[in-house]
Structure formats: C-alpha cells, structure tokens
N, C-alpha and C. Protein backbone atom coordinates (compact mmCIF):
# COMPACT_ATOMS: atom_id res chain seq x y z
N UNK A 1 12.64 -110.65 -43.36
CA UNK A 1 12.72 -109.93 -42.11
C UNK A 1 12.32 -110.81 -40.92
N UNK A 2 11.45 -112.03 -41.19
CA UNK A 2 10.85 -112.96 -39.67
C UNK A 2 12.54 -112.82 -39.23
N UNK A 3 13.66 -113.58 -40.38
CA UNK A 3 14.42 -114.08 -39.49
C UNK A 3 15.44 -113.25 -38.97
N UNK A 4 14.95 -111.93 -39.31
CA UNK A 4 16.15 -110.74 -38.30
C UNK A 4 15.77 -110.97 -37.04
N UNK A 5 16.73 -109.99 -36.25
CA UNK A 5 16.79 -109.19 -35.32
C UNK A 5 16.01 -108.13 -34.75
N UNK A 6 15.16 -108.57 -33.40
CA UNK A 6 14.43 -107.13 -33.17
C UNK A 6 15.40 -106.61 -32.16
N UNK A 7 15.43 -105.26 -32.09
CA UNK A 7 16.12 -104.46 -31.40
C UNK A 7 14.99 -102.99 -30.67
N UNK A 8 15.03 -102.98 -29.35
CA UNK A 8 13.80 -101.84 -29.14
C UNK A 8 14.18 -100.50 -28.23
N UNK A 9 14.15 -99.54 -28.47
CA UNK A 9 15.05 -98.44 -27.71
C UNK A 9 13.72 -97.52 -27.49
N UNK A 10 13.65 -96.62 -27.01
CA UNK A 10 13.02 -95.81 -26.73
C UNK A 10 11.88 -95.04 -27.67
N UNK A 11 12.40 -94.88 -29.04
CA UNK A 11 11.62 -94.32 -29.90
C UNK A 11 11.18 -95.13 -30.97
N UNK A 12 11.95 -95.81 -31.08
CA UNK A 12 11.64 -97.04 -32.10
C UNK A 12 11.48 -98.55 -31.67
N UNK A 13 11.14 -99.27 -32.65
CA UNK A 13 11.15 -100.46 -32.90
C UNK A 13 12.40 -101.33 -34.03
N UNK A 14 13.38 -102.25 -33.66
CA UNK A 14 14.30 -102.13 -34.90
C UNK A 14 14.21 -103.28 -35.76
N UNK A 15 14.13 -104.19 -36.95
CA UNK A 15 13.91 -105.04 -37.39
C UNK A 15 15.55 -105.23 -38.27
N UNK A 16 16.07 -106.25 -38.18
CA UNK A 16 17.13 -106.13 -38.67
C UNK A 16 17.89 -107.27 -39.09
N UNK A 17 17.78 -107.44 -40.38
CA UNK A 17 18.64 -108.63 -41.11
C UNK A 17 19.55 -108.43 -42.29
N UNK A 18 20.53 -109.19 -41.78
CA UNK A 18 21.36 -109.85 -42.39
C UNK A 18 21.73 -110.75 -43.43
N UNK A 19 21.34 -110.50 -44.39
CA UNK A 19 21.58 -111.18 -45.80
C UNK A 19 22.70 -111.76 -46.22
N UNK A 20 23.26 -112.89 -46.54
CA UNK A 20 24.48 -112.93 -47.15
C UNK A 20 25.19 -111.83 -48.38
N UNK A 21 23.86 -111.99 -49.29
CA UNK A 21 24.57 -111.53 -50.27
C UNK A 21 23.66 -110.19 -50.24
N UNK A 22 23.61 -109.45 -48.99
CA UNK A 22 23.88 -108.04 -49.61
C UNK A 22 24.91 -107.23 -49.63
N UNK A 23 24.52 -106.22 -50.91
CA UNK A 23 25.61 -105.41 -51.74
C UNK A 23 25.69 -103.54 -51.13
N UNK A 24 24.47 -103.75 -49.64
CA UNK A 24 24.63 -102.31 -49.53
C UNK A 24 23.84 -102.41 -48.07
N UNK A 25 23.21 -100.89 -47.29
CA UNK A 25 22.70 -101.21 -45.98
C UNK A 25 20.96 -100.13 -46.55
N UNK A 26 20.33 -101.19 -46.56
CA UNK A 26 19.48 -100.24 -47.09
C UNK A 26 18.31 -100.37 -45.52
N UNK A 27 17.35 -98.67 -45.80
CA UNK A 27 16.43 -98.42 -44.18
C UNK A 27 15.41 -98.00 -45.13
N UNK A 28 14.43 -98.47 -44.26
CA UNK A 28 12.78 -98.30 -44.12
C UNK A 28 12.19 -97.92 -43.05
N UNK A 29 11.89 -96.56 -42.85
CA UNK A 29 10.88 -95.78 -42.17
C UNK A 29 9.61 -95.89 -42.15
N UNK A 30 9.23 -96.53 -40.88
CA UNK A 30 7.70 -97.19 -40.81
C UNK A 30 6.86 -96.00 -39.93
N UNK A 31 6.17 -95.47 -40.01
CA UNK A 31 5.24 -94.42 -39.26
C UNK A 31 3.80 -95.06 -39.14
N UNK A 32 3.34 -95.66 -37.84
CA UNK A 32 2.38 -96.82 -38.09
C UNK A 32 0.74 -95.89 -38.20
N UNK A 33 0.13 -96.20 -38.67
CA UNK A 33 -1.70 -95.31 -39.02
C UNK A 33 -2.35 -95.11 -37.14
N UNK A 34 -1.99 -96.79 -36.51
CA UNK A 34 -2.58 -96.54 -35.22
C UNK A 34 -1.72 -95.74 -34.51
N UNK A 35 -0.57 -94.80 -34.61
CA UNK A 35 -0.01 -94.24 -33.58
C UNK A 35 -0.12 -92.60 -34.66
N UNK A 36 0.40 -92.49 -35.28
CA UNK A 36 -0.15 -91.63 -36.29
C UNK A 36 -1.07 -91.24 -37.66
N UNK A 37 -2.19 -90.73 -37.03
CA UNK A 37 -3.56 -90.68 -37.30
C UNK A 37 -3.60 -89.76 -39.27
N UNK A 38 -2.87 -89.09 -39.27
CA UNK A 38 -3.10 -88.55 -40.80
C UNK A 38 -1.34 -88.55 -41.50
N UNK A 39 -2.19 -88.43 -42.97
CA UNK A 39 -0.68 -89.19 -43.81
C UNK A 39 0.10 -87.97 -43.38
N UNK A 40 -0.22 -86.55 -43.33
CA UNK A 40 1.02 -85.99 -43.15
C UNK A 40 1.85 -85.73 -42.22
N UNK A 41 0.76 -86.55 -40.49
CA UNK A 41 1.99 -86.61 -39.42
C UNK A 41 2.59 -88.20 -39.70
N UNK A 42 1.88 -88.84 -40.68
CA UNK A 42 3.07 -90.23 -40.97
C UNK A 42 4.53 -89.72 -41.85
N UNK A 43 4.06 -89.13 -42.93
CA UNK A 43 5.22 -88.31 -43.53
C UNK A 43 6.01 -87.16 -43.01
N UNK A 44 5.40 -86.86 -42.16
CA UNK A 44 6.59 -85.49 -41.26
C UNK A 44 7.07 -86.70 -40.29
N UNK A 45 6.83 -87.79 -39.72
CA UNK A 45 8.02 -88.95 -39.11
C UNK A 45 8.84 -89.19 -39.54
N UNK A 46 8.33 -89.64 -40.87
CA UNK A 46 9.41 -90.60 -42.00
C UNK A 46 10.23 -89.44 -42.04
N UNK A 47 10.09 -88.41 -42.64
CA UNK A 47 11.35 -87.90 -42.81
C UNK A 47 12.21 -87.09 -42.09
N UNK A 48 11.70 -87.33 -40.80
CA UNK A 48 12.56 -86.83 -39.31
C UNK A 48 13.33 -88.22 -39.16
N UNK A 49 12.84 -89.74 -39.13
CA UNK A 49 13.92 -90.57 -39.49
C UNK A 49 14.43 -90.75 -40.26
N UNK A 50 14.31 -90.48 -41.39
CA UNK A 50 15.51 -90.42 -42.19
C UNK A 50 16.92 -89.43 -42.39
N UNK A 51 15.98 -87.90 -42.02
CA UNK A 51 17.16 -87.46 -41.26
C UNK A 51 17.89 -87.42 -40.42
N UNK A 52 17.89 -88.80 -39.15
CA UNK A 52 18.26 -88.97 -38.22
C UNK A 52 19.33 -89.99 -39.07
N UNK A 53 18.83 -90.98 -39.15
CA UNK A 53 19.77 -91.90 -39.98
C UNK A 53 20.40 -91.59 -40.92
N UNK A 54 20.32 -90.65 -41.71
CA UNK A 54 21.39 -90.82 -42.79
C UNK A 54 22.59 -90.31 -42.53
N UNK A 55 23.14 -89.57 -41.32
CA UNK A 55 24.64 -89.37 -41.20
C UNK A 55 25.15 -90.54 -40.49
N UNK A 56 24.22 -91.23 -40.03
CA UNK A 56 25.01 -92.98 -39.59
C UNK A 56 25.42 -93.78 -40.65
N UNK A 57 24.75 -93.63 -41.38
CA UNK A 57 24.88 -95.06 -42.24
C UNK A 57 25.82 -94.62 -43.32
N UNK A 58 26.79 -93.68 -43.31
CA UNK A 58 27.96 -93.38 -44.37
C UNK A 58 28.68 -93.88 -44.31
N UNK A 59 29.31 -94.48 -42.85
CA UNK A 59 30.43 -95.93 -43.21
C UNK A 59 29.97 -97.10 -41.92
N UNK A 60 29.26 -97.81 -42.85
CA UNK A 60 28.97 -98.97 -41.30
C UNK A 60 30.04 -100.16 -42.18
N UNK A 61 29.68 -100.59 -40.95
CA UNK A 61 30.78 -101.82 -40.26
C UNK A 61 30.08 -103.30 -41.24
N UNK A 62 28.73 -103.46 -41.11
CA UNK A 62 27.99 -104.45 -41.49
C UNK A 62 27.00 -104.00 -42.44
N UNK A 63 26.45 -104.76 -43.32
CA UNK A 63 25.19 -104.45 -44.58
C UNK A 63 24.35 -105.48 -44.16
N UNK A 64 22.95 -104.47 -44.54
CA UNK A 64 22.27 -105.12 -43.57
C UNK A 64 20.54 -104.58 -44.34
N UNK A 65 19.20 -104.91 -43.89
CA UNK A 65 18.38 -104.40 -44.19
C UNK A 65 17.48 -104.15 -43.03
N UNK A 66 17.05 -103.04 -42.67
CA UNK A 66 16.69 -102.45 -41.33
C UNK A 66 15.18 -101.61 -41.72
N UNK A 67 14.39 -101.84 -40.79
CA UNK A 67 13.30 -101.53 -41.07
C UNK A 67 13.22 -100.71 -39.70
N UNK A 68 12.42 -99.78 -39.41
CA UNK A 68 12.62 -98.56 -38.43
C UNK A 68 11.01 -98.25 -38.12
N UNK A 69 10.46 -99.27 -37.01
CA UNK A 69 9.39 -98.45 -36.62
C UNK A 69 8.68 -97.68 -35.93
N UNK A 70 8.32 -96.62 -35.79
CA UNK A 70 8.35 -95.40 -34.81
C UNK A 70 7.44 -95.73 -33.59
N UNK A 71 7.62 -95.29 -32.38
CA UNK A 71 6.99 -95.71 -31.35
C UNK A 71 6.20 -94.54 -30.98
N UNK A 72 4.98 -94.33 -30.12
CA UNK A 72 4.23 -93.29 -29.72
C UNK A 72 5.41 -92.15 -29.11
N UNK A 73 6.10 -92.40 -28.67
CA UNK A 73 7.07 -91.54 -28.09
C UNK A 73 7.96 -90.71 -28.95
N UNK A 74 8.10 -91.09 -29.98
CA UNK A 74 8.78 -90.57 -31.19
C UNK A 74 7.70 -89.22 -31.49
N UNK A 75 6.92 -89.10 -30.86
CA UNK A 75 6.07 -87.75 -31.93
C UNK A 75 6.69 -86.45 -31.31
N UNK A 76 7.10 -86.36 -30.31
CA UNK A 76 7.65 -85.32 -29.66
C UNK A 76 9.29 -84.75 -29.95
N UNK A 77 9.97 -86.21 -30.12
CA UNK A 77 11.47 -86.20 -30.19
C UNK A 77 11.83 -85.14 -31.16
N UNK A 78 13.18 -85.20 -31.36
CA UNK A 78 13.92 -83.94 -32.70
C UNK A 78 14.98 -84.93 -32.75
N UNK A 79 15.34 -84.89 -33.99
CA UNK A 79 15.87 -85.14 -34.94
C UNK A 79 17.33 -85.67 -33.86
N UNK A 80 18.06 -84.57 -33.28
CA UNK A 80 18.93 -85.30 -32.23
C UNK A 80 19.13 -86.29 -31.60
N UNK A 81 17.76 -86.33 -30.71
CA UNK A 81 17.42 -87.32 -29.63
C UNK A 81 16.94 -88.70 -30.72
N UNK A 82 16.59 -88.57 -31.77
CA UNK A 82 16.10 -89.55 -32.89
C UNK A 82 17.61 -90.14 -33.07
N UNK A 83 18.87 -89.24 -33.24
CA UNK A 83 20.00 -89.78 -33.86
C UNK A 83 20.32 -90.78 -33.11
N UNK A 84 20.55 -90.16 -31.50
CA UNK A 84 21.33 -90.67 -30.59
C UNK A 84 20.89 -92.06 -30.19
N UNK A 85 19.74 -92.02 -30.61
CA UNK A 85 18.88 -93.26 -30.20
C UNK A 85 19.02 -94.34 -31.22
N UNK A 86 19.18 -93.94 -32.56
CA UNK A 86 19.39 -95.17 -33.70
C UNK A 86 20.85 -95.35 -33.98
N UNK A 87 21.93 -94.56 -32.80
CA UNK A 87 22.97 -94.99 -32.61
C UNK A 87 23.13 -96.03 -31.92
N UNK A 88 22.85 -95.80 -30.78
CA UNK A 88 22.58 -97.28 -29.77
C UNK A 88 22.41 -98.30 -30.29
N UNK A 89 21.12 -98.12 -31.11
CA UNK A 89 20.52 -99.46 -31.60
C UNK A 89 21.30 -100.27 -32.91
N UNK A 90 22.45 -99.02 -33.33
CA UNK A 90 22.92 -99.45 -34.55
C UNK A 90 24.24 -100.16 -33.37
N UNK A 91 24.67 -99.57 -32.95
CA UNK A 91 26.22 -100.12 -32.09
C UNK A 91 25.57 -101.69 -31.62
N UNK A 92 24.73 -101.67 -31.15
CA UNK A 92 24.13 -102.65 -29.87
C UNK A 92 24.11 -103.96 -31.67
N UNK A 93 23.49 -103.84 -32.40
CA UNK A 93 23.32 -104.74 -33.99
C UNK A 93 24.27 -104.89 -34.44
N UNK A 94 25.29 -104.05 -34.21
CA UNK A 94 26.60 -104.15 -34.49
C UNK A 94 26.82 -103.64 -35.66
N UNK A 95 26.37 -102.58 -36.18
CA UNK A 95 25.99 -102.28 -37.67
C UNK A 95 27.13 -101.07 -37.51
N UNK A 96 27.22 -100.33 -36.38
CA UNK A 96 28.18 -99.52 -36.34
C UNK A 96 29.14 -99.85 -35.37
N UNK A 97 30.65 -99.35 -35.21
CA UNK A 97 31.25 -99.38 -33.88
C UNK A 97 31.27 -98.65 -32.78
C-alpha cells in the first residue's frame, strides 16, 4: 500500500494500489479508535461503508486493492452521501468510468 495512491474526499481517506497480478478489486473499511471511540460505533461505520461500496464495485474498469478510511465527518453521513462520495473517488482512481 506505501506505493499506492492517496485519494481524499470529504468523508474518507483513499489508499489505493495497483498490483500487476491482481485477480479481483478487493476493499478494506478502516474506522480509526481516535475518531471513533467504542468498537460498536467502529463497526456500525464499517458496515455503512461497505454498504456504500458494494453496488460500485460490480463492474469496475480496473482491479485494484483499496483501503477506505473514515474521516470525522463520516459519523453523521448515510449511506447515500457515503456512495456518492466513493464514486468520485473511484472515477477520479479511475477504478470506475
């Protein structure tokens, strides 16, 4: 991951590399301890990003390994405003068109 791509939008943080030989686009949902204080507002993140991301990543353009880390601003968002936002960041990486 040093030698990805950072990418930074509003709610997140994006980490993003490019492997030769990968065989798929795999994501990691990071919910950090200093911005969220107990495991179950780290786990009610994670899986508000993952439901944000997983109707993107059904046909991308590029394979890739992406790490997703949530920003203080993310505690408020919904799931929408989460999508629209790891659209950008996916178009802008080029991961989608």
């Amino acid at each position: 991951m040093e030698k990805g791509k950072i990418f930074h939008s509003d709610f997140f943080l994006a980490r993003i590399y490019f492997p030769q030989d990968s065989k798929r686009l795999s994501v990691a949902a990071v919910a950090p301890q200093k911005i969220f204080k107990t495991a179950a507002s780290r786990n009610y993140m994670k899986r508000k990003i993952y439901e944000a991301v997983s109707p993107l990543i059904k046909d991308p353009s590029k394979l890739a390994i992406i790490g997703l880390f949530a920003k203080s601003t993310a505690i408020n968002a919904g799931v929408t405003e989460m999508n629209k936002d790891l659209r950008a960041i996916f178009v802008k990486a080029g991961i989608l068109r």
